[in-house]
C-alpha atoms as a PDB file:
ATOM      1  CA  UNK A   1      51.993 -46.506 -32.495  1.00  0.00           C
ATOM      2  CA  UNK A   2      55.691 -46.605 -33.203  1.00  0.00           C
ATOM      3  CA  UNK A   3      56.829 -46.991 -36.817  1.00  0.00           C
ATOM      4  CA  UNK A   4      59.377 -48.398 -38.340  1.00  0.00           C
ATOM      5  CA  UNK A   5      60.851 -49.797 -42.098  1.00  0.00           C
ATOM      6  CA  UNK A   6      59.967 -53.762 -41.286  1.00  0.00           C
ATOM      7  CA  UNK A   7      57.862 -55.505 -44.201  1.00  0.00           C
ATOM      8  CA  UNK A   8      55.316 -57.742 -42.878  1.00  0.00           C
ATOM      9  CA  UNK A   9      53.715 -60.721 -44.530  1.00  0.00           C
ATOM     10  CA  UNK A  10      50.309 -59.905 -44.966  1.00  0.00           C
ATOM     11  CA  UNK A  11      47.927 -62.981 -45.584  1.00  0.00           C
ATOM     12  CA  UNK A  12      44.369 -62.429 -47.361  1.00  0.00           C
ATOM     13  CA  UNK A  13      41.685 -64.332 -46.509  1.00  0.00           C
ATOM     14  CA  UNK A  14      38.455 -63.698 -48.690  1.00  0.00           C
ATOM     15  CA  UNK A  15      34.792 -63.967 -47.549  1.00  0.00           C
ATOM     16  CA  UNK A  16      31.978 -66.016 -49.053  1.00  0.00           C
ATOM     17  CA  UNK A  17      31.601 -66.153 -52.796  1.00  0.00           C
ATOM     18  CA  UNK A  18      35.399 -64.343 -53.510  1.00  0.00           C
ATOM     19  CA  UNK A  19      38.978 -65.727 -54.305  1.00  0.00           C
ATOM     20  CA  UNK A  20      41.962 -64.064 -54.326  1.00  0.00           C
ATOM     21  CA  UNK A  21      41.312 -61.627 -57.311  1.00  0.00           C
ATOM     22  CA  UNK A  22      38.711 -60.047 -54.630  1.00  0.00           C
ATOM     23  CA  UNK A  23      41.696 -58.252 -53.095  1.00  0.00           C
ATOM     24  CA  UNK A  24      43.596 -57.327 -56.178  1.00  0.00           C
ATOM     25  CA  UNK A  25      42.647 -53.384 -55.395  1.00  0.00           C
ATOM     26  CA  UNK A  26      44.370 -53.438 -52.024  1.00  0.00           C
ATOM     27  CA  UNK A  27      47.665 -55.822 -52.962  1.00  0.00           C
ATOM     28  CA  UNK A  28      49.364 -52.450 -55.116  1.00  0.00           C
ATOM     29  CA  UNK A  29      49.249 -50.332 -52.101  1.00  0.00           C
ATOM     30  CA  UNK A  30      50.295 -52.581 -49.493  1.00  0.00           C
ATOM     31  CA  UNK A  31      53.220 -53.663 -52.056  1.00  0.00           C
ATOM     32  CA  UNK A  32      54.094 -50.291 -52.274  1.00  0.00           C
ATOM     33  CA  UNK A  33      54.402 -49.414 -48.290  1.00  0.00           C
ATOM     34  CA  UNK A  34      56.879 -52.603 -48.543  1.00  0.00           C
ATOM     35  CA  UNK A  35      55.098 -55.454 -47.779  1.00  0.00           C
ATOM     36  CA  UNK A  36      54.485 -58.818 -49.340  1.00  0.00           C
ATOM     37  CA  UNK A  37      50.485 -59.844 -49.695  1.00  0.00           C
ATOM     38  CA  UNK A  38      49.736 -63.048 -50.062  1.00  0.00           C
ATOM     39  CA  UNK A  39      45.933 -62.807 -51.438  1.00  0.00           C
ATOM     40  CA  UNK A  40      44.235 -66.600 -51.133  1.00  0.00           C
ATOM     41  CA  UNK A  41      41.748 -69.097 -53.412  1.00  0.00           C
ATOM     42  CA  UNK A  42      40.096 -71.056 -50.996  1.00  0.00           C
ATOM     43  CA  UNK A  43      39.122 -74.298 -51.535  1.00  0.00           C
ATOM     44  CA  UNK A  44      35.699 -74.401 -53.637  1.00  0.00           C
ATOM     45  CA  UNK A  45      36.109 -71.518 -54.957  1.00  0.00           C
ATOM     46  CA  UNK A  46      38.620 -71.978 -57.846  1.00  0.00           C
ATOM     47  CA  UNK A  47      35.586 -71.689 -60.243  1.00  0.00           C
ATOM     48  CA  UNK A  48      31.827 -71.106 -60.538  1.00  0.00           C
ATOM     49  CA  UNK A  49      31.920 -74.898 -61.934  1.00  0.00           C
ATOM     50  CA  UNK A  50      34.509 -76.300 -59.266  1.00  0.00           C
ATOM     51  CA  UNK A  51      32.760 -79.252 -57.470  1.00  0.00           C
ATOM     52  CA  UNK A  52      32.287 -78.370 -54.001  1.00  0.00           C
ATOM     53  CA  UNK A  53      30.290 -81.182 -52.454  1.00  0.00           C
ATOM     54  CA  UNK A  54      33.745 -82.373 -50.919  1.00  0.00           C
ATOM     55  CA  UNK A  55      34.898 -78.680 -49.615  1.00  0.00           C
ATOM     56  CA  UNK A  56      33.999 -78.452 -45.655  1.00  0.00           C
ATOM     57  CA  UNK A  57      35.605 -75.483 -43.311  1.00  0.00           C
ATOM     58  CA  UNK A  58      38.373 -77.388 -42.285  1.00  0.00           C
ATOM     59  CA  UNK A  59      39.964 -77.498 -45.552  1.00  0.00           C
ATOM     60  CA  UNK A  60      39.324 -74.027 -46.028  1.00  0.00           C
ATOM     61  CA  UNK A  61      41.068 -73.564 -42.624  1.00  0.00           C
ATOM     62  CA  UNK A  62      43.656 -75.944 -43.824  1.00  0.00           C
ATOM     63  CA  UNK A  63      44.267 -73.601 -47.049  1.00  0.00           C
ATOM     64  CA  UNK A  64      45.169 -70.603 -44.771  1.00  0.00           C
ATOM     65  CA  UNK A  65      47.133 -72.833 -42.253  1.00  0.00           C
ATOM     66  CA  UNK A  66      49.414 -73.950 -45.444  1.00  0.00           C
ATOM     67  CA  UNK A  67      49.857 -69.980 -46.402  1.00  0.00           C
ATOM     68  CA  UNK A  68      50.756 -69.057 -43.024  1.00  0.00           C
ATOM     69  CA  UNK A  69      53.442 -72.032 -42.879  1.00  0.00           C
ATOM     70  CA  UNK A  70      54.871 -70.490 -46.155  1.00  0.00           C
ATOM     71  CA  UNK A  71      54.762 -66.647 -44.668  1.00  0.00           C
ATOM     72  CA  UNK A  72      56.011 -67.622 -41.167  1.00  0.00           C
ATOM     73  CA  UNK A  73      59.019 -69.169 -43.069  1.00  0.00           C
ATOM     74  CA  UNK A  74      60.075 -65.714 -44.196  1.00  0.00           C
ATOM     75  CA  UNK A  75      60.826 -64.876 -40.996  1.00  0.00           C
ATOM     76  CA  UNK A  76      58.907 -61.730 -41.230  1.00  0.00           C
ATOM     77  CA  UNK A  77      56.182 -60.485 -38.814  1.00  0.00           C
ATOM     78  CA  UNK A  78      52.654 -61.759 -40.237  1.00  0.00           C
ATOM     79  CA  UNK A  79      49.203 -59.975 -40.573  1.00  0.00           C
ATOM     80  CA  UNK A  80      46.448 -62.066 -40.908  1.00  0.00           C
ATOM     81  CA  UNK A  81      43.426 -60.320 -42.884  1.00  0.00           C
ATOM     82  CA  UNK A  82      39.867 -62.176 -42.506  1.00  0.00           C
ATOM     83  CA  UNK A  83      36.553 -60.656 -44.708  1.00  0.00           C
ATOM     84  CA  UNK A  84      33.231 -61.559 -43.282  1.00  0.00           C
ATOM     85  CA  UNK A  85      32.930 -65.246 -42.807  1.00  0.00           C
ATOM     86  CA  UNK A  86      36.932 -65.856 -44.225  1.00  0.00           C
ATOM     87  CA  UNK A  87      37.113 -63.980 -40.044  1.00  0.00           C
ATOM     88  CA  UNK A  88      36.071 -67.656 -39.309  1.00  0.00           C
ATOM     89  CA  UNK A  89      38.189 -69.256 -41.254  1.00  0.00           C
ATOM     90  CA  UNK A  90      41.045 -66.864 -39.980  1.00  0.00           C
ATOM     91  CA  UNK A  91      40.256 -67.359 -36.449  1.00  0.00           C
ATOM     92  CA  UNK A  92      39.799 -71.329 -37.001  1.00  0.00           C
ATOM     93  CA  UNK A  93      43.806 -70.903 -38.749  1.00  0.00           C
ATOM     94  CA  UNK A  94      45.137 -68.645 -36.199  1.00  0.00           C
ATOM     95  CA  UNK A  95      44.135 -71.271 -33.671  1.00  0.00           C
ATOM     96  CA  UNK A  96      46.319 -74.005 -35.773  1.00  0.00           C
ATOM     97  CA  UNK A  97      49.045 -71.584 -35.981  1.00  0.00           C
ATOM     98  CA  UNK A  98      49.246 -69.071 -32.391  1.00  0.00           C
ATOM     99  CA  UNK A  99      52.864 -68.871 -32.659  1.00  0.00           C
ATOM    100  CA  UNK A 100      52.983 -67.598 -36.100  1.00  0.00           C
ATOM    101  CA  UNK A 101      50.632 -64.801 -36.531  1.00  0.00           C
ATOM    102  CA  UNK A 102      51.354 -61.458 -35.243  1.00  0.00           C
ATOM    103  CA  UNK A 103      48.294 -59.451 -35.598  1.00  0.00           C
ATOM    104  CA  UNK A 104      44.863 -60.438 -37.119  1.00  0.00           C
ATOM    105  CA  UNK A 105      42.256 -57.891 -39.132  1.00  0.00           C
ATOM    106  CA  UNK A 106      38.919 -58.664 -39.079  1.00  0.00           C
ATOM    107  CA  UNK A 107      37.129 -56.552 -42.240  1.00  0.00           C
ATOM    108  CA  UNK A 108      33.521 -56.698 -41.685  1.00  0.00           C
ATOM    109  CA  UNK A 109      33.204 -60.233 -39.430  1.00  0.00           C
ATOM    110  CA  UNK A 110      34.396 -61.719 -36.507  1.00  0.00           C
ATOM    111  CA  UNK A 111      35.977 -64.875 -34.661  1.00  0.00           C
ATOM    112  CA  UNK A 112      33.454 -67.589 -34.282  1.00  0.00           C
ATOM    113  CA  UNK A 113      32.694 -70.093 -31.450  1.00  0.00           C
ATOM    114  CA  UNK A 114      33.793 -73.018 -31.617  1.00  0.00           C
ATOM    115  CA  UNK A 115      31.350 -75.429 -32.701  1.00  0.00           C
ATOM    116  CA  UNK A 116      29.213 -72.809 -34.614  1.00  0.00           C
ATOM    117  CA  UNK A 117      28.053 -72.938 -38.197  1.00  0.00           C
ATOM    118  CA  UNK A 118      30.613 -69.971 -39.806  1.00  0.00           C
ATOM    119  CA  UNK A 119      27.873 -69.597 -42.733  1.00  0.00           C
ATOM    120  CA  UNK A 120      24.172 -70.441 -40.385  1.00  0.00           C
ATOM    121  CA  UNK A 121      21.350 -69.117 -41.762  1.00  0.00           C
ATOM    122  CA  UNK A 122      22.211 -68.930 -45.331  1.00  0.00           C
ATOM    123  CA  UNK A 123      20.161 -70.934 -48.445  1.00  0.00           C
ATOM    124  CA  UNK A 124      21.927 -73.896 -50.065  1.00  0.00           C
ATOM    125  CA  UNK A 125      21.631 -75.416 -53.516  1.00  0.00           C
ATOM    126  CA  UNK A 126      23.023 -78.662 -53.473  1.00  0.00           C
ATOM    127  CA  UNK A 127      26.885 -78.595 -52.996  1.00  0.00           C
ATOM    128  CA  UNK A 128      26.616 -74.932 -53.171  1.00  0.00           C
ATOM    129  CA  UNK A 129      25.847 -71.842 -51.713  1.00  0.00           C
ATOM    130  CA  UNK A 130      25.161 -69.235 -53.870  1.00  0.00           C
ATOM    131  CA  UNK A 131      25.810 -65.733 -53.670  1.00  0.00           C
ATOM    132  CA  UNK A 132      22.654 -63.801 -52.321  1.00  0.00           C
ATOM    133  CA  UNK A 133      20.785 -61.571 -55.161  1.00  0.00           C
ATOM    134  CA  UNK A 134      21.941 -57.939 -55.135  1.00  0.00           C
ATOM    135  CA  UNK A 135      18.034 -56.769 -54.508  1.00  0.00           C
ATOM    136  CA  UNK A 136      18.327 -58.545 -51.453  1.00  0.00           C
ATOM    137  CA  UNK A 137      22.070 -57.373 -50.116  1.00  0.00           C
ATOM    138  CA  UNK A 138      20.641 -53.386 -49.531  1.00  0.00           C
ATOM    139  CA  UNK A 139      23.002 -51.075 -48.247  1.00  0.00           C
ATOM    140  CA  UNK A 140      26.090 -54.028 -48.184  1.00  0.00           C
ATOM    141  CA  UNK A 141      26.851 -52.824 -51.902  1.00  0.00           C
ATOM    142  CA  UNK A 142      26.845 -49.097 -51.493  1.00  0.00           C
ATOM    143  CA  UNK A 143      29.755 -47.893 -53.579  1.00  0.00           C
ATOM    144  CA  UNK A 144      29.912 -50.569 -55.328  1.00  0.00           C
ATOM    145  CA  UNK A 145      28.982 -51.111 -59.156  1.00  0.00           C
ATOM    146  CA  UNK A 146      26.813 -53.999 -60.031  1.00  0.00           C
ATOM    147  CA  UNK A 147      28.139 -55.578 -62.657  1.00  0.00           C
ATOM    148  CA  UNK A 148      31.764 -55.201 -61.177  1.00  0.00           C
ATOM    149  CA  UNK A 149      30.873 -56.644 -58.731  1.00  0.00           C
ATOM    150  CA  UNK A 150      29.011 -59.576 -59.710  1.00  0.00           C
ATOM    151  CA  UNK A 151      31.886 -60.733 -61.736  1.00  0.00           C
ATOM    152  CA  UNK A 152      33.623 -61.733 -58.745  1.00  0.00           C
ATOM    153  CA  UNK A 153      30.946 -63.911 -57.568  1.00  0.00           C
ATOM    154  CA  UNK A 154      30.604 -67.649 -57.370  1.00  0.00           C
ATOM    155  CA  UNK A 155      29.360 -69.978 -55.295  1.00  0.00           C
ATOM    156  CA  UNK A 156      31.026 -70.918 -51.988  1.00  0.00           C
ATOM    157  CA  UNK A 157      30.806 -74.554 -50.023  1.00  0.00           C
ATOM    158  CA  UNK A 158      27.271 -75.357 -48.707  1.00  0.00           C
ATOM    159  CA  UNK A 159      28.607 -77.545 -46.020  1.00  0.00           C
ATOM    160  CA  UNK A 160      30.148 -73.883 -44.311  1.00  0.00           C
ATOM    161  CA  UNK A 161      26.601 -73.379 -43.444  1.00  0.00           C
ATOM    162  CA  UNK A 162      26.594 -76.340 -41.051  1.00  0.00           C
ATOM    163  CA  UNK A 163      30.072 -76.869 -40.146  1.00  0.00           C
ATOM    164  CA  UNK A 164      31.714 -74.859 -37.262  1.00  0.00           C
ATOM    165  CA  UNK A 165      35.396 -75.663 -36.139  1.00  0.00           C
ATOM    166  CA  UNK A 166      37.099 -76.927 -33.300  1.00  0.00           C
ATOM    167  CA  UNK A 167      39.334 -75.046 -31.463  1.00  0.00           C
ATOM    168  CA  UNK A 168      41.859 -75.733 -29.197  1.00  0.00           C
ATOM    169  CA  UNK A 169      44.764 -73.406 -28.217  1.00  0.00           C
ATOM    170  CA  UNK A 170      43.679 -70.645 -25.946  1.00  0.00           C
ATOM    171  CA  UNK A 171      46.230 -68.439 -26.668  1.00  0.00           C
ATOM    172  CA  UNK A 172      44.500 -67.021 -29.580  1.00  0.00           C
ATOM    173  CA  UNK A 173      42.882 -64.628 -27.730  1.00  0.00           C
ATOM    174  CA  UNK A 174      46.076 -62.809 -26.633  1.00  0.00           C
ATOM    175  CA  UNK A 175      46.906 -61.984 -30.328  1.00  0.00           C
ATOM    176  CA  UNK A 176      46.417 -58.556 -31.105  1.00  0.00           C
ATOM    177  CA  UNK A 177      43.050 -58.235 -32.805  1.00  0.00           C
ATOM    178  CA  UNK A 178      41.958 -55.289 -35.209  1.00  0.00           C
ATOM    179  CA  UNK A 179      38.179 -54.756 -36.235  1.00  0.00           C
ATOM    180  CA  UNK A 180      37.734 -52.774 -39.625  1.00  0.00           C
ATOM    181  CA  UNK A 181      33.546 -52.031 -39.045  1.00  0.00           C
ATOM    182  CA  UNK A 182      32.311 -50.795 -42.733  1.00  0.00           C
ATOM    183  CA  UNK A 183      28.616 -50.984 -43.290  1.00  0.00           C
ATOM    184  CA  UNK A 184      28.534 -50.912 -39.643  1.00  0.00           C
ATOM    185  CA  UNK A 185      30.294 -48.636 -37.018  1.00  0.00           C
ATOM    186  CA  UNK A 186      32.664 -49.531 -34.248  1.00  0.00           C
ATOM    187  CA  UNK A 187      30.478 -48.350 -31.582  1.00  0.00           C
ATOM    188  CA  UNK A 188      27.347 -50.366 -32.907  1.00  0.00           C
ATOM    189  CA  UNK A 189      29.704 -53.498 -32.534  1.00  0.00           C
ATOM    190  CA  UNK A 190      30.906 -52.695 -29.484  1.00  0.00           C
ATOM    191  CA  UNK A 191      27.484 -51.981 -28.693  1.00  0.00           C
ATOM    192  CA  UNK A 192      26.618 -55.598 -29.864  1.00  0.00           C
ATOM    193  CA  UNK A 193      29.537 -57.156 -27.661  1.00  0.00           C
ATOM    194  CA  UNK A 194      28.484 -55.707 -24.556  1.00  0.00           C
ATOM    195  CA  UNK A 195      24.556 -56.363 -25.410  1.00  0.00           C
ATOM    196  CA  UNK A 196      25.558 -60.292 -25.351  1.00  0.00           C
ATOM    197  CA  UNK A 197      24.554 -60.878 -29.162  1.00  0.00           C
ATOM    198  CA  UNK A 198      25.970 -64.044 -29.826  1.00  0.00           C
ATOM    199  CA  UNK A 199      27.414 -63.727 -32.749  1.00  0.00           C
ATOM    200  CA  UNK A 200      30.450 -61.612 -31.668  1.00  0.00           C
ATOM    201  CA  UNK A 201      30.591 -63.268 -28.297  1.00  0.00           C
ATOM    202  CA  UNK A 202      34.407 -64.318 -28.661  1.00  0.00           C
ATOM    203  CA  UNK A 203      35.830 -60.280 -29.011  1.00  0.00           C
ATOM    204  CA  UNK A 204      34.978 -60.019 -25.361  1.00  0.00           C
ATOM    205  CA  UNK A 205      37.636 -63.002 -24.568  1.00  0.00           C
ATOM    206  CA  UNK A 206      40.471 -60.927 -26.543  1.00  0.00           C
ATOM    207  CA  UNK A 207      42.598 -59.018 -24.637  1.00  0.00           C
ATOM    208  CA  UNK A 208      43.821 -56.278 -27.239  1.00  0.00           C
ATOM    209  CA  UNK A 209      41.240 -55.266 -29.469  1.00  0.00           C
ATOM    210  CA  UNK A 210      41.071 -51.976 -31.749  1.00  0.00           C
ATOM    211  CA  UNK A 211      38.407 -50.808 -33.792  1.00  0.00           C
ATOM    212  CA  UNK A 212      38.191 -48.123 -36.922  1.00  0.00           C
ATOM    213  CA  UNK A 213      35.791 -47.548 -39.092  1.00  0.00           C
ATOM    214  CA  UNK A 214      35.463 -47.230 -42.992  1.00  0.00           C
ATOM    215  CA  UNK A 215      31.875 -46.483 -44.003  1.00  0.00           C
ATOM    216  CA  UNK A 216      31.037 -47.870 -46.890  1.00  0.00           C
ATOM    217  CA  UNK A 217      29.300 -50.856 -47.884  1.00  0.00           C
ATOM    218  CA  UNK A 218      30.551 -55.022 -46.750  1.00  0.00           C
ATOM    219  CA  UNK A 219      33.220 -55.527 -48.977  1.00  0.00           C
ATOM    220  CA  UNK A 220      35.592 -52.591 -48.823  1.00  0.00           C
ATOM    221  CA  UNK A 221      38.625 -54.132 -50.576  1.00  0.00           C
ATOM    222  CA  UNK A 222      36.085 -53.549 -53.783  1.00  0.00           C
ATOM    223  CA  UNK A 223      34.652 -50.287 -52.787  1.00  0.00           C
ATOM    224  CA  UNK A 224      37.663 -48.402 -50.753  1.00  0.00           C
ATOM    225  CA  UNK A 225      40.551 -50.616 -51.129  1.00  0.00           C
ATOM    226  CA  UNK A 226      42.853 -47.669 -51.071  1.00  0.00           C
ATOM    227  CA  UNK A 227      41.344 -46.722 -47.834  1.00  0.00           C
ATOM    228  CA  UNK A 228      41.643 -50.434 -46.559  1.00  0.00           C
ATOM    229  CA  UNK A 229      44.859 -51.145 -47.488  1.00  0.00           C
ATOM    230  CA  UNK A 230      45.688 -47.681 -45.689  1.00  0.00           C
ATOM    231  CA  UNK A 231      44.487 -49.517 -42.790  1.00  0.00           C
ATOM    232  CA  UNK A 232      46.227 -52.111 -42.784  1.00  0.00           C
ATOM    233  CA  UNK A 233      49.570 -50.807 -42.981  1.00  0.00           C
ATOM    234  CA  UNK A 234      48.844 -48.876 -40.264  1.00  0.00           C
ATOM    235  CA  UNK A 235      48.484 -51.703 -38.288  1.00  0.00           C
ATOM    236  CA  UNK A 236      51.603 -53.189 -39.189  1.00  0.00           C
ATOM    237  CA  UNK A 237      52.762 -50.012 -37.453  1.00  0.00           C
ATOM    238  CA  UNK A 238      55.144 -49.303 -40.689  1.00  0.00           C
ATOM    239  CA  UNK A 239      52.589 -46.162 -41.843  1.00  0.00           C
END
């Protein structure tokens, strides 16, 4: 990959139960290779007590749409970070705005279908989804510490677990597309794209795709954000 001195906008989108303080490990590093991160709240998640019966998927998508209007503006080239389901919310984003983002990193998800549920399958209280118990989450938290952790933690929208998004501009598939596979590796996801699971059915529409892994647990901006953020900047091709 050729290098060079350009600083990117990089935009952080978190995963379920996070806001922006989730990626407050990786932002020092990235700052320091010259870049500006824009780390992201969505909406719902403000608070554990923020009312979230209102909060669907589009106006989480909307959230990251806004942030990319304000990056884009810079003039700079713009990475656009997804972890676990915020890949859905990145994807859903990147649709809205094709022409703005240069390259997309998914940590530890993937693009969803249009139509799908980004959150399907998980339990709902209410308004809310709350974060699953830490007995339950197994070998997602290795490296992590458990009370570190958990102070991250609040609930996320309920209505992401039946809301998908629609999607219209085909050109997101011809954005360059980087997969960062932690709890799992690179070749069991390719492994699940060629097996037809369903879940990660839209990689095999990209057209450039790269993979790396980081083995550790789901959410390595917590557990190896030095590592991540090393990553990343490497795929800025400024490294």
């Amino acid at each position: 990959m050729t290098t060079d001195n350009t600083s990117w906008e990089i935009v952080l989108v978190p995963g379920l139960w996070l806001d922006d303080s989730s990626w407050e490990k990786v932002i020092p590093p990235l700052e320091k290779a010259g870049h500006r991160a824009r780390p992201l709240t969505l909406p719902g998640l403000a608070s554990r007590a923020a009312d979230r019966a209102g909060v669907g998927a589009a106006d989480q998508v909307a959230a990251v749409v806004a942030a990319l209007d304000e990056a884009g503006a810079s003039g700079a080239p713009v990475l656009l970070v997804g972890h676990s389901l915020g890949c859905g919310i990145a994807w859903g984003a990147l649709d809205a705005r094709v022409d703005t983002v240069t390259k997309v990193a998914y940590v530890g998800g993937w693009p969803a279908a249009s139509g799908r549920p980004l959150a399907k399958g998980f339990s709902t209280d209410g308004p809310d989804l709350p974060p699953v118990p830490w007995e339950e989450l197994g070998d997602d938290v290795r490296d992590l510490d458990r009370a570190e952790f958990e102070s991250y933690l609040r609930p996320s929208p309920a209505r992401l677990t039946t809301e998908g998004l629609d999607l219209y501009d085909e050109r997101r598939y011809d954005v360059p597309a980087l997969f960062v596979c932690p709890e799992y590796t690179a070749g069991q996801l390719r492994e699940w794209v060629a097996e037809g699971e369903e879940p990660v059915q839209e990689i095999r529409r990209l057209s450039r795709v790269e993979y790396v892994d980081l083995p550790t647990g789901h959410w390595p901006q917590l557990s190896r954000p030095d590592e991540l953020a090393a990553i990343l900047v490497a795929a800025t091709g400024t490294a």
